[in-house]
Protein backbone atom coordinates (compact mmCIF):
# COMPACT_ATOMS: atom_id res chain seq x y z
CA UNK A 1 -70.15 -107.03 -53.47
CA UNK A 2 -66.78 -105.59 -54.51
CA UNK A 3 -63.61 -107.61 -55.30
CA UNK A 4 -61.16 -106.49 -52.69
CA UNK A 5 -57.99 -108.05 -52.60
CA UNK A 6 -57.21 -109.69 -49.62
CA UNK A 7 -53.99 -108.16 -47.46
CA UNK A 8 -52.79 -111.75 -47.29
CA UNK A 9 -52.64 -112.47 -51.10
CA UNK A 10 -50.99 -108.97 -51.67
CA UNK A 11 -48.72 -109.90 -48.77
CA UNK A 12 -48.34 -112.83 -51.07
CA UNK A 13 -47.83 -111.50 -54.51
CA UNK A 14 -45.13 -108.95 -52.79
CA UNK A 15 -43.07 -111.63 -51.63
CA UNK A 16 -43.16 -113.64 -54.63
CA UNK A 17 -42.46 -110.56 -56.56
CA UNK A 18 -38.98 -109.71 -54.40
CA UNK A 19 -38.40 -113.82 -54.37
CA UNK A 20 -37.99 -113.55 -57.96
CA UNK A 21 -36.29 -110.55 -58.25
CA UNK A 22 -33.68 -111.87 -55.09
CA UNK A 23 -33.37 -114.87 -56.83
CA UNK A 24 -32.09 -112.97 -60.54
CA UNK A 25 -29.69 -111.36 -58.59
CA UNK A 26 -28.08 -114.26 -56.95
CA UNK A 27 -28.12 -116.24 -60.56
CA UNK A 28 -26.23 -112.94 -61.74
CA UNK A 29 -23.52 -113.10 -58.92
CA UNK A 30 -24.73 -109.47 -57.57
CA UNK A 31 -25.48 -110.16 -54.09
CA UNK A 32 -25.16 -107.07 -52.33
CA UNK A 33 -28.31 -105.73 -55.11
CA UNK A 34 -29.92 -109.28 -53.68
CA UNK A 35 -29.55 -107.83 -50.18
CA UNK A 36 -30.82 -104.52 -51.13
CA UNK A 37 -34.17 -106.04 -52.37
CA UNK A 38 -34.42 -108.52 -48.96
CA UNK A 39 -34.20 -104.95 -46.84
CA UNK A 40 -36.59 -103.47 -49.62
CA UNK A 41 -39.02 -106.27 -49.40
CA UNK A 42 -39.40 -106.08 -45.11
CA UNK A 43 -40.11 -102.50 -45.50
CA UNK A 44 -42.85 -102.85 -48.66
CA UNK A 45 -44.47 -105.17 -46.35
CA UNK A 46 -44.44 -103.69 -43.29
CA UNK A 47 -45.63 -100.40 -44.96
CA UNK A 48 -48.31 -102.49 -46.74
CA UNK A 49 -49.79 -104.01 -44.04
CA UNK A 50 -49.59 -100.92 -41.48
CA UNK A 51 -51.94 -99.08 -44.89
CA UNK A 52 -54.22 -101.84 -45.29
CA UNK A 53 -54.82 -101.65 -41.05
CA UNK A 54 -55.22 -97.80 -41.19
CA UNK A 55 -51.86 -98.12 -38.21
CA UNK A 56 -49.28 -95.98 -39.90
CA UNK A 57 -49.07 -94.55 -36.80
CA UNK A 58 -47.24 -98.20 -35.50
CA UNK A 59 -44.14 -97.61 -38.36
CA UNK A 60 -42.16 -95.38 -35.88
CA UNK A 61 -42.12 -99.48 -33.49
CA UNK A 62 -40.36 -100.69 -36.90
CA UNK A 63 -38.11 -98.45 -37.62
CA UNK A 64 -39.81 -96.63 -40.02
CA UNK A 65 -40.41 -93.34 -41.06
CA UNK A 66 -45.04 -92.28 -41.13
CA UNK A 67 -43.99 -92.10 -44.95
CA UNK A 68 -42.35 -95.57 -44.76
CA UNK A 69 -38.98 -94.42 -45.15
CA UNK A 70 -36.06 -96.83 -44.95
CA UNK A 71 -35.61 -99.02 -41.81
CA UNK A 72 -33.21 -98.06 -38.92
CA UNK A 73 -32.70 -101.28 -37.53
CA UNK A 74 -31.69 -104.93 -39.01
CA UNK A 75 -34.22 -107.27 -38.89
CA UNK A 76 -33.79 -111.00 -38.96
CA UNK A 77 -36.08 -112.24 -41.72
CA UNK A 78 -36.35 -114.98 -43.72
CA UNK A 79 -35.04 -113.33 -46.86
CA UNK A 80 -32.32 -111.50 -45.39
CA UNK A 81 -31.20 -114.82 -44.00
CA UNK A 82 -31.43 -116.89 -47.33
CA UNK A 83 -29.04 -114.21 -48.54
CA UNK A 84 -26.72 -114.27 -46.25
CA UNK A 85 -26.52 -117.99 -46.54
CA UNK A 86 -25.84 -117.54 -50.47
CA UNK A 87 -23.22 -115.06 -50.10
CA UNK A 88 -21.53 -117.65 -47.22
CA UNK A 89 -21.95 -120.53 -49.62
CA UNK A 90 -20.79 -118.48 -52.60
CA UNK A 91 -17.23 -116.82 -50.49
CA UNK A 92 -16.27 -120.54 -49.18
């Protein structure tokens, strides 16, 4: 039996990865650099998931390049929403 890591607990690890990463740039007042890594984080996932399912072929639906090149479109996501409610907090 091998130890494969499950796509949910590397879905996991990713977002608590970018979570801390979003959250270092918020604490150092860069927010646009915390809105770079929200954008980063929706495409590392989709592209993670669509190479764990063998469905690269589905990027082109999100926006994305076969290689997983940057996103076209804005998404709604959670992250991108938690910064956007930072940087309305932090200009009022």
């Amino acid at each position: 039996m091998t130890s494969q890591t499950r796509l949910t607990d590397e879905l996991d690890a990713l977002y608590a990865g970018y979570v801390e990463s979003i959250n270092d740039a918020v604490a150092a007042d860069d927010l646009a650099l915390a809105a770079e890594l929200a954008e980063s984080y929706d495409r590392d996932a989709i592209v993670l998931m669509a190479e764990r399912e063998g469905r690269q072929d589905l990027l082109p639906h999100f926006g994305l390049t076969q290689e997983g090149g940057r996103l076209t479109v804005q998404r709604d996501t959670p992250l991108r929403r938690l910064v956007k409610g930072v940087a309305a907090l932090r200009s009022a």
